[in-house]
C-alpha atoms as a PDB file:
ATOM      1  CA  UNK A   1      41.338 -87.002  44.583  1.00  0.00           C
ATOM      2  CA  UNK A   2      42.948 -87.875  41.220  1.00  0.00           C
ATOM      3  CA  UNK A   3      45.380 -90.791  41.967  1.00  0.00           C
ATOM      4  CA  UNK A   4      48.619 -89.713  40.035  1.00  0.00           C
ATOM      5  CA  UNK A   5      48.991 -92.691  38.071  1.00  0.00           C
ATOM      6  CA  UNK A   6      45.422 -91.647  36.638  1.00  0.00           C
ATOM      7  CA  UNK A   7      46.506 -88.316  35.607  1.00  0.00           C
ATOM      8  CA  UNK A   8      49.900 -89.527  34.022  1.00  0.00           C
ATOM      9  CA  UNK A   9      48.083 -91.566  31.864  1.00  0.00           C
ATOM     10  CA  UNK A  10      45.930 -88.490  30.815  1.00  0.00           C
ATOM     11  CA  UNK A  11      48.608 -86.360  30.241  1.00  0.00           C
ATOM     12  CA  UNK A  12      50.696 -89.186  27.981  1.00  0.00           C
ATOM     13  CA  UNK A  13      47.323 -89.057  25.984  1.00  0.00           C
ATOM     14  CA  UNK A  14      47.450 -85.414  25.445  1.00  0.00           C
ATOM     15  CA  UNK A  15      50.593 -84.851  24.972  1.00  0.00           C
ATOM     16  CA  UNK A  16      50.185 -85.182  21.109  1.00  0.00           C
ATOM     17  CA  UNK A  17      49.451 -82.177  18.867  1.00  0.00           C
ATOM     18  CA  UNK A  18      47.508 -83.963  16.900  1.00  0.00           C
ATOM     19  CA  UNK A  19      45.315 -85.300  19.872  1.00  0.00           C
ATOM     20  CA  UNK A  20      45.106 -82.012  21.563  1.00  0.00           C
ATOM     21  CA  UNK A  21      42.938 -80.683  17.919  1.00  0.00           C
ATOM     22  CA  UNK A  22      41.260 -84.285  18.293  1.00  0.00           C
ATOM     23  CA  UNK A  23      39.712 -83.301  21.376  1.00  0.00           C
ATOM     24  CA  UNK A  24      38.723 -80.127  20.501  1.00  0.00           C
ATOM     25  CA  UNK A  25      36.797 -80.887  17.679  1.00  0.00           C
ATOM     26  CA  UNK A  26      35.146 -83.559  19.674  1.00  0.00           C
ATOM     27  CA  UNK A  27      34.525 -80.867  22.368  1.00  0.00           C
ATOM     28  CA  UNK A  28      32.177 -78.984  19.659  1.00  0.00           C
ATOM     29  CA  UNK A  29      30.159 -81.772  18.557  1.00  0.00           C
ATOM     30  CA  UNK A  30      29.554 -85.391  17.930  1.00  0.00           C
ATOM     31  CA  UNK A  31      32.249 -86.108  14.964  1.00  0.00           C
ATOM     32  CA  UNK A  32      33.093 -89.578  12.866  1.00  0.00           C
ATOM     33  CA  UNK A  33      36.655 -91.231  12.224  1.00  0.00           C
ATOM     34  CA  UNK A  34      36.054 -89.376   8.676  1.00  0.00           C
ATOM     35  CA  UNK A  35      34.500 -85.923   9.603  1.00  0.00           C
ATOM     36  CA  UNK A  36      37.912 -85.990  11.786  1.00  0.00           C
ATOM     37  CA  UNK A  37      40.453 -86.768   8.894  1.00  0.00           C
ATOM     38  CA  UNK A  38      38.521 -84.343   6.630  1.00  0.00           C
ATOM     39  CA  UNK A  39      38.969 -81.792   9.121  1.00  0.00           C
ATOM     40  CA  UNK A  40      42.525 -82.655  10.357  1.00  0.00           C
ATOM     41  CA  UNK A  41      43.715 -83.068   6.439  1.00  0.00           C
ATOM     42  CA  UNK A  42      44.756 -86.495   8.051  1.00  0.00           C
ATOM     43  CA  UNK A  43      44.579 -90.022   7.216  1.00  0.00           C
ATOM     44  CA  UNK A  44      41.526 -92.113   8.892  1.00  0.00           C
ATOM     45  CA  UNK A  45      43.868 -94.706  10.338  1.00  0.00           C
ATOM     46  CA  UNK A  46      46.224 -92.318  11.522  1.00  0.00           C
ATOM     47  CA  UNK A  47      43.347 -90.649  12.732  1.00  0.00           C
ATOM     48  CA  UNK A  48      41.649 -93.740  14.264  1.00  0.00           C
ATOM     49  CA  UNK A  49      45.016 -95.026  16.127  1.00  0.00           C
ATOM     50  CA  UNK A  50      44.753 -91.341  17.971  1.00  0.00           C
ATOM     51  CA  UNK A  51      41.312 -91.885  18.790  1.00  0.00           C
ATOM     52  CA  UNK A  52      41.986 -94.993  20.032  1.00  0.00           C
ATOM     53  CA  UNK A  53      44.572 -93.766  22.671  1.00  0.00           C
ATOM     54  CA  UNK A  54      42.136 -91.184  23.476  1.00  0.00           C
ATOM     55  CA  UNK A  55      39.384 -93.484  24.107  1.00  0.00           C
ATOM     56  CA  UNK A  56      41.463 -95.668  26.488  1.00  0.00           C
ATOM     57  CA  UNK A  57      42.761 -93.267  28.268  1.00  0.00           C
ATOM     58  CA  UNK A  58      38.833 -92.159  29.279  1.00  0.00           C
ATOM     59  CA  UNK A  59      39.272 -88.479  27.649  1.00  0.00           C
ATOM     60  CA  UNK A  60      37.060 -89.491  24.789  1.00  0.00           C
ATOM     61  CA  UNK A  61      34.076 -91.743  24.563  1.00  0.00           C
ATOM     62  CA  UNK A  62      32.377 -93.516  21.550  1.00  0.00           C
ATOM     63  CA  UNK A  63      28.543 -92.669  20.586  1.00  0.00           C
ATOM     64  CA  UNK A  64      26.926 -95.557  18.432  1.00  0.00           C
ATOM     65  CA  UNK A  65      24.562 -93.032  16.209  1.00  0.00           C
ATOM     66  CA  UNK A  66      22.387 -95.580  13.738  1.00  0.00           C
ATOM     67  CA  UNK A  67      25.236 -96.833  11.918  1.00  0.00           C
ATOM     68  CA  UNK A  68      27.922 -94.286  12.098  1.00  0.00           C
ATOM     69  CA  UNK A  69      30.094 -94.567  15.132  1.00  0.00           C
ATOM     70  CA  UNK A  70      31.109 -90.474  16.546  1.00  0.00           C
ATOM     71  CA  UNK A  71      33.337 -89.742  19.276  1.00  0.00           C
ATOM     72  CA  UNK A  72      32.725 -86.891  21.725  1.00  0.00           C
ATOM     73  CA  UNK A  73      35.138 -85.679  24.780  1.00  0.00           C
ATOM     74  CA  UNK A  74      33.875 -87.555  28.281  1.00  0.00           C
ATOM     75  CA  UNK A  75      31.246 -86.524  29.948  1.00  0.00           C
ATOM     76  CA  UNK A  76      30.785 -87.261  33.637  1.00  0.00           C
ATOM     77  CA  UNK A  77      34.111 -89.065  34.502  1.00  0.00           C
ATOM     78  CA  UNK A  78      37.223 -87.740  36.353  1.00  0.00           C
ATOM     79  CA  UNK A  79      38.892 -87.991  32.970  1.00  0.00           C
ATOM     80  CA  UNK A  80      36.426 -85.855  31.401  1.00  0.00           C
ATOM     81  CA  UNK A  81      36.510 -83.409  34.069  1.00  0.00           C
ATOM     82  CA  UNK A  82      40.516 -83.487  33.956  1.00  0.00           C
ATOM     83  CA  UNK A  83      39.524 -83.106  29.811  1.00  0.00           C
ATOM     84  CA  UNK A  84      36.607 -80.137  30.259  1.00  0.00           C
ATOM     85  CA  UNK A  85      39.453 -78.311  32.299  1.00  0.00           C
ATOM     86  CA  UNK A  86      42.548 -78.570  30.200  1.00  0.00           C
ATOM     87  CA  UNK A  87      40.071 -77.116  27.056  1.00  0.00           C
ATOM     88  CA  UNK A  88      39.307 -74.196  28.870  1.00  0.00           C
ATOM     89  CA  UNK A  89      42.752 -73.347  28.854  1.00  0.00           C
ATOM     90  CA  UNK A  90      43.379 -73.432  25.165  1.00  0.00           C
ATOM     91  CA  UNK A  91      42.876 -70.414  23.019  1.00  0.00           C
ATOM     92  CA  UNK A  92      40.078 -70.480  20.017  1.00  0.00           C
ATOM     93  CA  UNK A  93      42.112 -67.765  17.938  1.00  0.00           C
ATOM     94  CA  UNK A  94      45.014 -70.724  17.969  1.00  0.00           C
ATOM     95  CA  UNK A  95      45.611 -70.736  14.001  1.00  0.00           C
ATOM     96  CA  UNK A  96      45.233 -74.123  14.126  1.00  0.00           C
ATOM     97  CA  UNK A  97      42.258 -74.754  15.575  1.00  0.00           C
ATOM     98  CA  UNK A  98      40.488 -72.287  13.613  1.00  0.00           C
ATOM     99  CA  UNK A  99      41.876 -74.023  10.408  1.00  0.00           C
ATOM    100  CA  UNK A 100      40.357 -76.761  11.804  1.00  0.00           C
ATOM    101  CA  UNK A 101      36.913 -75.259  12.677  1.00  0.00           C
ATOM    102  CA  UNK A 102      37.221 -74.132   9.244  1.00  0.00           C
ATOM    103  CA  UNK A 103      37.433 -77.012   7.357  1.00  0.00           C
ATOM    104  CA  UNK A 104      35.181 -78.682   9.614  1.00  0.00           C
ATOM    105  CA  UNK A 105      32.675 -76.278   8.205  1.00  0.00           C
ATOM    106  CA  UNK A 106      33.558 -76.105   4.746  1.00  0.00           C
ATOM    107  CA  UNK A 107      33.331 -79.932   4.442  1.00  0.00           C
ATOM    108  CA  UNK A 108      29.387 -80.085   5.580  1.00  0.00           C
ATOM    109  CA  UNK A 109      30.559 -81.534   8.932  1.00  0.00           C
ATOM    110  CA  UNK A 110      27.929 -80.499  11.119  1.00  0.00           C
ATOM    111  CA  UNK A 111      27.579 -83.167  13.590  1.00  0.00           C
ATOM    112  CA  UNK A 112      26.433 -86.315  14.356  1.00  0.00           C
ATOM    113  CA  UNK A 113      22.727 -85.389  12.916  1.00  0.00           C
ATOM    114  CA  UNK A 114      24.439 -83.839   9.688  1.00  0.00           C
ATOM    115  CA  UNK A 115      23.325 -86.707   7.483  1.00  0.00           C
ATOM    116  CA  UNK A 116      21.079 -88.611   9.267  1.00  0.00           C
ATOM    117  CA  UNK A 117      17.419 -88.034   9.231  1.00  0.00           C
ATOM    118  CA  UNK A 118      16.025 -84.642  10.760  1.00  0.00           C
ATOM    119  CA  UNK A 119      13.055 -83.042  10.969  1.00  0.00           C
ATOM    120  CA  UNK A 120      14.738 -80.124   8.506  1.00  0.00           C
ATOM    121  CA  UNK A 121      15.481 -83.215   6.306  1.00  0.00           C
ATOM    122  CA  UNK A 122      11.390 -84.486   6.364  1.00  0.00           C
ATOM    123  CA  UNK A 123      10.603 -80.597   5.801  1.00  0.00           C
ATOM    124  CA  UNK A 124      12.558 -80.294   2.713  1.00  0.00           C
ATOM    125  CA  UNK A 125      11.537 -83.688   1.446  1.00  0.00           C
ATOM    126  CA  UNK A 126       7.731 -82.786   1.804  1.00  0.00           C
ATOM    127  CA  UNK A 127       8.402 -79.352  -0.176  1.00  0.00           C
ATOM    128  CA  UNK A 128      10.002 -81.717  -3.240  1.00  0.00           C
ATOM    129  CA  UNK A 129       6.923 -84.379  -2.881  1.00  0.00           C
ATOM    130  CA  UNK A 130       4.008 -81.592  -3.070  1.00  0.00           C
ATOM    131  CA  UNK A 131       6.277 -80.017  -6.038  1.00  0.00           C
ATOM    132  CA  UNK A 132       7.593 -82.466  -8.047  1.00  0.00           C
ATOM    133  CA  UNK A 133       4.629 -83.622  -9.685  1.00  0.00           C
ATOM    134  CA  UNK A 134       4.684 -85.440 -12.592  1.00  0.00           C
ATOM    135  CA  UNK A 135       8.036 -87.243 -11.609  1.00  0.00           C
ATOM    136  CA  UNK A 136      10.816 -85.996 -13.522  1.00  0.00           C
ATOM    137  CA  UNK A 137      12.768 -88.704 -15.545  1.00  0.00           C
ATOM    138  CA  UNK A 138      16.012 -87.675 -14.353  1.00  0.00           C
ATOM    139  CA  UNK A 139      17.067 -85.852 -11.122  1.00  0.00           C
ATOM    140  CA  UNK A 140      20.516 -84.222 -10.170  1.00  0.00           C
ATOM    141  CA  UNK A 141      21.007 -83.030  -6.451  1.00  0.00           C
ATOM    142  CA  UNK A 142      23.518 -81.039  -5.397  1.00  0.00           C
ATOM    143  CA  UNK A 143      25.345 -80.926  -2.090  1.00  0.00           C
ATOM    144  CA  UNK A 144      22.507 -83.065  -0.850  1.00  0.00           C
ATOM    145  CA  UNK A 145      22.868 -82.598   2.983  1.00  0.00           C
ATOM    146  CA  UNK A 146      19.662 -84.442   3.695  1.00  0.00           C
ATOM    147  CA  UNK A 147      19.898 -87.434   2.139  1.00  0.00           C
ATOM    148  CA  UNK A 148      16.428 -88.488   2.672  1.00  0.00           C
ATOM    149  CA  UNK A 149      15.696 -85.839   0.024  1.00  0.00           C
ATOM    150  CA  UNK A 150      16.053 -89.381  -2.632  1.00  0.00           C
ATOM    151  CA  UNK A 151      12.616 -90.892  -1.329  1.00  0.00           C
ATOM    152  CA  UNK A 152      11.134 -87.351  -3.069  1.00  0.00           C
ATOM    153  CA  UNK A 153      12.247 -88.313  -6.822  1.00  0.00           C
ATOM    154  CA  UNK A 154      10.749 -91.509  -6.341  1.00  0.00           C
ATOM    155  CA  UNK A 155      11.063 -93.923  -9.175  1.00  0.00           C
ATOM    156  CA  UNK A 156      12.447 -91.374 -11.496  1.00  0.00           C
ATOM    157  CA  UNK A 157      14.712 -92.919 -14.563  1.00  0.00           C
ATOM    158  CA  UNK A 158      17.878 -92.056 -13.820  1.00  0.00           C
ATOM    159  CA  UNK A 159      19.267 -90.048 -10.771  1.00  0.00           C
ATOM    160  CA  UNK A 160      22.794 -88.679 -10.044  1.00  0.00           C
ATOM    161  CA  UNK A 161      24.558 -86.743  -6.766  1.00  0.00           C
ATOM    162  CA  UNK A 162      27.470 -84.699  -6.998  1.00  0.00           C
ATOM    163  CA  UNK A 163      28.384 -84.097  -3.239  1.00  0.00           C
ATOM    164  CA  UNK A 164      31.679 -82.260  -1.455  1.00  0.00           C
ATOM    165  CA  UNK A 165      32.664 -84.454   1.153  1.00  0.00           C
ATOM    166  CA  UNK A 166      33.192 -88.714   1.603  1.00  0.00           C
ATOM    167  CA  UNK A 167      31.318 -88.413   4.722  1.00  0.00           C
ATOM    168  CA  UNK A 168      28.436 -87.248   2.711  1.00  0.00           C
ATOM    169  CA  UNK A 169      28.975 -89.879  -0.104  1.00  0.00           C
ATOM    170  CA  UNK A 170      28.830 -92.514   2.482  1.00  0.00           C
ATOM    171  CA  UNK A 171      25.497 -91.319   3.879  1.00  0.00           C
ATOM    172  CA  UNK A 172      23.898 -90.685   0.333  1.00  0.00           C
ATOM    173  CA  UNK A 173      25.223 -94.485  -0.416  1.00  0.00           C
ATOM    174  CA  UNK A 174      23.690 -95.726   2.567  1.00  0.00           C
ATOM    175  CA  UNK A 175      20.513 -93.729   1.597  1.00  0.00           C
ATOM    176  CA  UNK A 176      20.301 -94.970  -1.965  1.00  0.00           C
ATOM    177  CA  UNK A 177      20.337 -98.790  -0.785  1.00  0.00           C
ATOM    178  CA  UNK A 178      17.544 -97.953   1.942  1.00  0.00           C
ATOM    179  CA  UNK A 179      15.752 -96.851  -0.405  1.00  0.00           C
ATOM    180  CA  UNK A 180      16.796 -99.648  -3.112  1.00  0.00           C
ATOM    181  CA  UNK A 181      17.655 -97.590  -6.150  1.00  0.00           C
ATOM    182  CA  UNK A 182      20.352 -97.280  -8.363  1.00  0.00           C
ATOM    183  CA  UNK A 183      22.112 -93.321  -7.619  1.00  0.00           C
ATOM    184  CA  UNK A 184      25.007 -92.228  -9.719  1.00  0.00           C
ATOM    185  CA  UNK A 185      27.198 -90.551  -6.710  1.00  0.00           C
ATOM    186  CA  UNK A 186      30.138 -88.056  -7.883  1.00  0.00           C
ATOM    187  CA  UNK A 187      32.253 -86.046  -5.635  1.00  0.00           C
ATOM    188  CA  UNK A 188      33.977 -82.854  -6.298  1.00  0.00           C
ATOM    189  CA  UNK A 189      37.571 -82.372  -6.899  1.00  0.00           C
ATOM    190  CA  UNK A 190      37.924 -80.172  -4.219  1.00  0.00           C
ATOM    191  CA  UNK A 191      37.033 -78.603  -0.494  1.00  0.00           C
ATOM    192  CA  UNK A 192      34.055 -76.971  -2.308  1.00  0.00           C
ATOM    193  CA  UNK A 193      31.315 -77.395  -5.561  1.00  0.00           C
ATOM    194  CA  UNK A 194      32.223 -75.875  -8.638  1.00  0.00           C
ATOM    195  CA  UNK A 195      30.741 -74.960 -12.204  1.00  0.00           C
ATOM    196  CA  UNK A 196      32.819 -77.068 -13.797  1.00  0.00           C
ATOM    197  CA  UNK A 197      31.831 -80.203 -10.822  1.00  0.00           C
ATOM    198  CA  UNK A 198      28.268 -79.681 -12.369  1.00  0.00           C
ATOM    199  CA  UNK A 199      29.518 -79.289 -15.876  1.00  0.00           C
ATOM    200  CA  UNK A 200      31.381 -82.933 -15.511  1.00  0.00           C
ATOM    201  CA  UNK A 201      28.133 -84.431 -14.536  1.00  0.00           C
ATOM    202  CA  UNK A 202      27.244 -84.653 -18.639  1.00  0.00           C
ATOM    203  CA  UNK A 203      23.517 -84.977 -19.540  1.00  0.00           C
ATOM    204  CA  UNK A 204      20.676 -82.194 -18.961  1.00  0.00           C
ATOM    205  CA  UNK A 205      18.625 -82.866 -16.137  1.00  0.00           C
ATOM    206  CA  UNK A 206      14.561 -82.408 -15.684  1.00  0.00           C
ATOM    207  CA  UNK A 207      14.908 -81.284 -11.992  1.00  0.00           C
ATOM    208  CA  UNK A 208      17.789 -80.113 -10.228  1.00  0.00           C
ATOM    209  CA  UNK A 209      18.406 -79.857  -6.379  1.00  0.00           C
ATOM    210  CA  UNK A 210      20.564 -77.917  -4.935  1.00  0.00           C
ATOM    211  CA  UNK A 211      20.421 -78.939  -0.982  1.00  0.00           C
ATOM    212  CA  UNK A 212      23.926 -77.083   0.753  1.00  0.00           C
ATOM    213  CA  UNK A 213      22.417 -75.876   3.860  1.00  0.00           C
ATOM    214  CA  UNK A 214      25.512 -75.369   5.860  1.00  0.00           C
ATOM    215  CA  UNK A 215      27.145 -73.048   3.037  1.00  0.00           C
ATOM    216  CA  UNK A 216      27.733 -69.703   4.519  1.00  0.00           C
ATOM    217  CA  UNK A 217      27.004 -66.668   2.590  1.00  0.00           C
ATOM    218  CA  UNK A 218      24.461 -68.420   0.288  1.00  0.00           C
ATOM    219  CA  UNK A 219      25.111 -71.176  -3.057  1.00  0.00           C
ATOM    220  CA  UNK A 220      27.562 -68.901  -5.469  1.00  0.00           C
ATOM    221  CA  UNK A 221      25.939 -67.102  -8.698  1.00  0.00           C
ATOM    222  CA  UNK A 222      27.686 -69.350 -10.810  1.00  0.00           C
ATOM    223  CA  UNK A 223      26.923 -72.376  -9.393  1.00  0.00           C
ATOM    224  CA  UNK A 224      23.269 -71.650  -9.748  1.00  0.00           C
ATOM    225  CA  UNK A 225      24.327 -70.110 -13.457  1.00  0.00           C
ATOM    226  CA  UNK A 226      25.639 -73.948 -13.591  1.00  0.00           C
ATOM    227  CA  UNK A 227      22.866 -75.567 -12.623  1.00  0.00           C
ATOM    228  CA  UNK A 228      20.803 -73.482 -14.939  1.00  0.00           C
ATOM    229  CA  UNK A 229      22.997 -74.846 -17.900  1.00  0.00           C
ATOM    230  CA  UNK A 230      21.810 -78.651 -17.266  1.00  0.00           C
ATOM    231  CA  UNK A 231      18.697 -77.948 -17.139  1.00  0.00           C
ATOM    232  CA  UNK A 232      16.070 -78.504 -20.474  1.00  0.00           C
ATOM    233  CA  UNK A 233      12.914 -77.130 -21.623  1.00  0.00           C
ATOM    234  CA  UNK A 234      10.396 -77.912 -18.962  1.00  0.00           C
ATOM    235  CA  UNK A 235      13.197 -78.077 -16.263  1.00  0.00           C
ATOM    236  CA  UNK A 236      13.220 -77.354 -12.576  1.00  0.00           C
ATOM    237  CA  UNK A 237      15.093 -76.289  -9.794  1.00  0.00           C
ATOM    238  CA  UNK A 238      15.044 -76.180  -6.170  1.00  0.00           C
ATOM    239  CA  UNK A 239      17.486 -74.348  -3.974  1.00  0.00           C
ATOM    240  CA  UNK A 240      17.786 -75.038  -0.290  1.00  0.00           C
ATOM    241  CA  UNK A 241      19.979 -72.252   1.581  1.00  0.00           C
ATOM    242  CA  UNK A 242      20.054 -70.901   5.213  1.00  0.00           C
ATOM    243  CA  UNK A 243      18.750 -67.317   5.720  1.00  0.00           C
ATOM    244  CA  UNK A 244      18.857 -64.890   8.701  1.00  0.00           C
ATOM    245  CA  UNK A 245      15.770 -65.150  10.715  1.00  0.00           C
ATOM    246  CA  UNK A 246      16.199 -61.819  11.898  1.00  0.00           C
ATOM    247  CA  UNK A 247      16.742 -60.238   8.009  1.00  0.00           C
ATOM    248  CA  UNK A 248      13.279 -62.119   7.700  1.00  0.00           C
ATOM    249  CA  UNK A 249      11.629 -60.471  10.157  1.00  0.00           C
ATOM    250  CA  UNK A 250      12.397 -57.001   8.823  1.00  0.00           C
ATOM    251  CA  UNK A 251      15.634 -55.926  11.048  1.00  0.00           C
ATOM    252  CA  UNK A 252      16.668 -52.275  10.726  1.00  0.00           C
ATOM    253  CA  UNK A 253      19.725 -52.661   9.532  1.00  0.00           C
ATOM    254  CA  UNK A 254      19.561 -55.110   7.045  1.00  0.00           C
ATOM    255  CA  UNK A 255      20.486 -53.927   3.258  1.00  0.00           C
ATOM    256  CA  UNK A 256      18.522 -56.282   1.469  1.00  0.00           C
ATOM    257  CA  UNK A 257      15.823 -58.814   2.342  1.00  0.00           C
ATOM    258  CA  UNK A 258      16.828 -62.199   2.276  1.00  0.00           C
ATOM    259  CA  UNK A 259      13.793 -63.048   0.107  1.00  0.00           C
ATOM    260  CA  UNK A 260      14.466 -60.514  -2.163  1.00  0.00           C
ATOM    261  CA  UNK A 261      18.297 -60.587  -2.140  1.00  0.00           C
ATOM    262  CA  UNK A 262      17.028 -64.908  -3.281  1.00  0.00           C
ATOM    263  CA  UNK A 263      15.116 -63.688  -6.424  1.00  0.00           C
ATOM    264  CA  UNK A 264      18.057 -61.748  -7.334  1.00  0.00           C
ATOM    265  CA  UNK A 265      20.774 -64.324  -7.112  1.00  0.00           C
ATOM    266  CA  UNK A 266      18.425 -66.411  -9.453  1.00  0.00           C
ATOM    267  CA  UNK A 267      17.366 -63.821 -12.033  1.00  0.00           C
ATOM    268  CA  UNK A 268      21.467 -63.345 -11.795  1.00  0.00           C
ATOM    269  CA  UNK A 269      21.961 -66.814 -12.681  1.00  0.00           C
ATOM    270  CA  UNK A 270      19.199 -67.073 -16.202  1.00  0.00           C
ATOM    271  CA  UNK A 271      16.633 -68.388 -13.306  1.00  0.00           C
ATOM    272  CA  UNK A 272      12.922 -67.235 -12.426  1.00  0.00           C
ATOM    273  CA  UNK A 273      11.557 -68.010  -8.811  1.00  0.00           C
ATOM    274  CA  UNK A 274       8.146 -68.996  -8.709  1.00  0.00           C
ATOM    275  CA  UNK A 275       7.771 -69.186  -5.095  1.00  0.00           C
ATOM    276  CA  UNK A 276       9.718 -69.137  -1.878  1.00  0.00           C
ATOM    277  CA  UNK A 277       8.694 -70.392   1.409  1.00  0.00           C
ATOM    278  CA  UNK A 278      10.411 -69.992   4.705  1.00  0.00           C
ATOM    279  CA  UNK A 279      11.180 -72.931   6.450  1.00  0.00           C
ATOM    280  CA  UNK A 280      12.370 -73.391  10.244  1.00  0.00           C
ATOM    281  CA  UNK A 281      13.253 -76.873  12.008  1.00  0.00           C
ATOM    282  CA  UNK A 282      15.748 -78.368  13.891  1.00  0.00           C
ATOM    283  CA  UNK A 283      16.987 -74.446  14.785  1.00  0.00           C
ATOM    284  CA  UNK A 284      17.570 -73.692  11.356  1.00  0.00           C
ATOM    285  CA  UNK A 285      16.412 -71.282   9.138  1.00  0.00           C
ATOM    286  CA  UNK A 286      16.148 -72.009   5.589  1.00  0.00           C
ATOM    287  CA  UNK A 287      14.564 -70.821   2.509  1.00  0.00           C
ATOM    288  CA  UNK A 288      12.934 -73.151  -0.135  1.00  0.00           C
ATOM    289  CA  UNK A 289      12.855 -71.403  -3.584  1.00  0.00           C
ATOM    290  CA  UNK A 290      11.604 -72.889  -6.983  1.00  0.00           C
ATOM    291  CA  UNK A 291      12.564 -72.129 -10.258  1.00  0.00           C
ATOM    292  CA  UNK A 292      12.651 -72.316 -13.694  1.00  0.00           C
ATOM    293  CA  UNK A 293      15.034 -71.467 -16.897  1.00  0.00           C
ATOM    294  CA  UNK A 294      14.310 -67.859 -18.003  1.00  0.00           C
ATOM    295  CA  UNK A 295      13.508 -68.905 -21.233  1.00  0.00           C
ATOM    296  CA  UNK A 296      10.987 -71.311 -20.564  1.00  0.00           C
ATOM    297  CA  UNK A 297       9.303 -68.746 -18.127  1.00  0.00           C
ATOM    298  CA  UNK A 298       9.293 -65.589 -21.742  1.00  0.00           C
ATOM    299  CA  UNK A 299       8.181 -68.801 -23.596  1.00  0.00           C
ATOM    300  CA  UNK A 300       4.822 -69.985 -21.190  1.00  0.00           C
ATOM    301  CA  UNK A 301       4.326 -66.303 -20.836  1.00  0.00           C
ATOM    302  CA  UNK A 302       3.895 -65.744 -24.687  1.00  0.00           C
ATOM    303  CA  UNK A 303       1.904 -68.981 -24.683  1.00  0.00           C
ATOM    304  CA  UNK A 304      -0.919 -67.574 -22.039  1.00  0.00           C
END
């Protein structure tokens, strides 16, 4: 039994509005001080002081990932069974936890593995490697998920990131000293990339990488029309995006194939695919497309 000095202490730590959306976002997944404030539209000590009482109160517990430090509700406790029980009484349709959930989502937040190194990360990485051969001089990545993507453009002259979120910033920092190289990192204005994000980044690129996995309903025409724009004579791209395995696999009722639906987003945005490759790890589904400027596809045409 539950001594009731035990559960008056858990019920002075939940008896917050803003703790009560603390712990459910922890109940989803492993989350950081910042993935919280992000998603709470908070302020990282305000949201740390909440965690704090949280944490002391046994209802949430600290996981040391690397060198990020997530919190998660209890697990195996009295507090965390007081904790699993009190959750299953909320509502998910709650407006504000699904604002929440939302901007969770729309900030990249996936998780305590969402920028730290994953076998989808390695996969994608290996695809730039075999590609991106000779090393272009200068390298743009967008969204950049997978941070270990950097150890693919090697030594190249001059490379720049223009991510959505400071959780993501922080990781592609971290990155960029592990792998001891100097990384122009630019964040958007807003919740989400824009063309006019990419058009602030300045010079053309050689390569471009687009890497925003965790985008839902695919990267927007005209941020690929964007990208297109920086890109030279002799340029590249490479778009990383989530698909529907099932689409893949020839469903039924799907309108268009996710392969195909791919090659017409590009050709939409002044873009030819050369190839396209399916890639699954981690329980993710992505697709790995390659491209190049329209023009300079008409142009090596006339040329053979």
């Amino acid at each position: 039994m539950t001594e009731s000095r035990e559960l008056l202490c858990w019920l002075r730590a939940i008896a917050e509005p803003t703790r009560l959306r603390l712990l459910a976002l922890c109940a989803g997944q492993d989350l950081s001080v910042t993935d919280l404030a992000e998603a709470l539209g908070q302020s990282e000590p305000r949201v740390s002081r909440h965690l704090r009482i949280l944490t002391e109160a046994g209802l949430v517990e600290r996981v040391r990932q690397g060198q990020w430090v997530h919190y998660r509700v209890a697990r195996g406790t009295p507090a965390a069974g007081f904790a699993q029980g009190l959750l299953g009484q909320l509502d998910r349709s709650d407006s504000s936890l699904v604002r929440d959930r939302q901007r969770a989502r729309s900030q990249g937040i996936a998780g305590a593995g969402a920028v730290a190194a994953s076998r989808l990360g390695r996969e994608l990485c290996a695809v730039l490697e075999a590609e991106m051969t000779p090393r272009p001089a200068s390298v743009l990545f967008v969204g950049l998920e997978h941070p270990q993507l950097l150890e693919a453009a090697g030594q190249s002259g001059h490379c720049a990131v223009l991510v959505y979120s400071r959780r993501v910033a922080q990781a592609v920092r971290a990155a960029a000293e592990r792998e001891q190289r100097m990384c122009r990192i630019a964040q958007a204005g807003g919740e989400t990339l824009t063309p006019r994000d990419l058009a602030r980044m300045g010079q053309p690129f050689d390569a471009v990488v687009v890497d925003q996995i965790t985008r839902a309903g695919g990267v927007p025409e005209a941020l690929l029309g964007a990208a297109r724009a920086l890109l030279p004579v002799g340029g590249r791209l490479w778009l990383f995006e989530r698909y529907d395995s099932a689409a893949l696999a020839g469903s039924a009722r799907v309108i268009e194939h996710p392969i195909a639906r791919l090659r017409r987003r590009l050709a939409a945005a002044g873009l030819e695919c050369r190839r396209i490759r399916p890639i699954e790890a981690d329980g993710q589904h992505v697709l790995a497309a390659t491209a190049v400027p329209v023009q300079q596809s008409l142009a090596m045409g006339r040329a053979s």
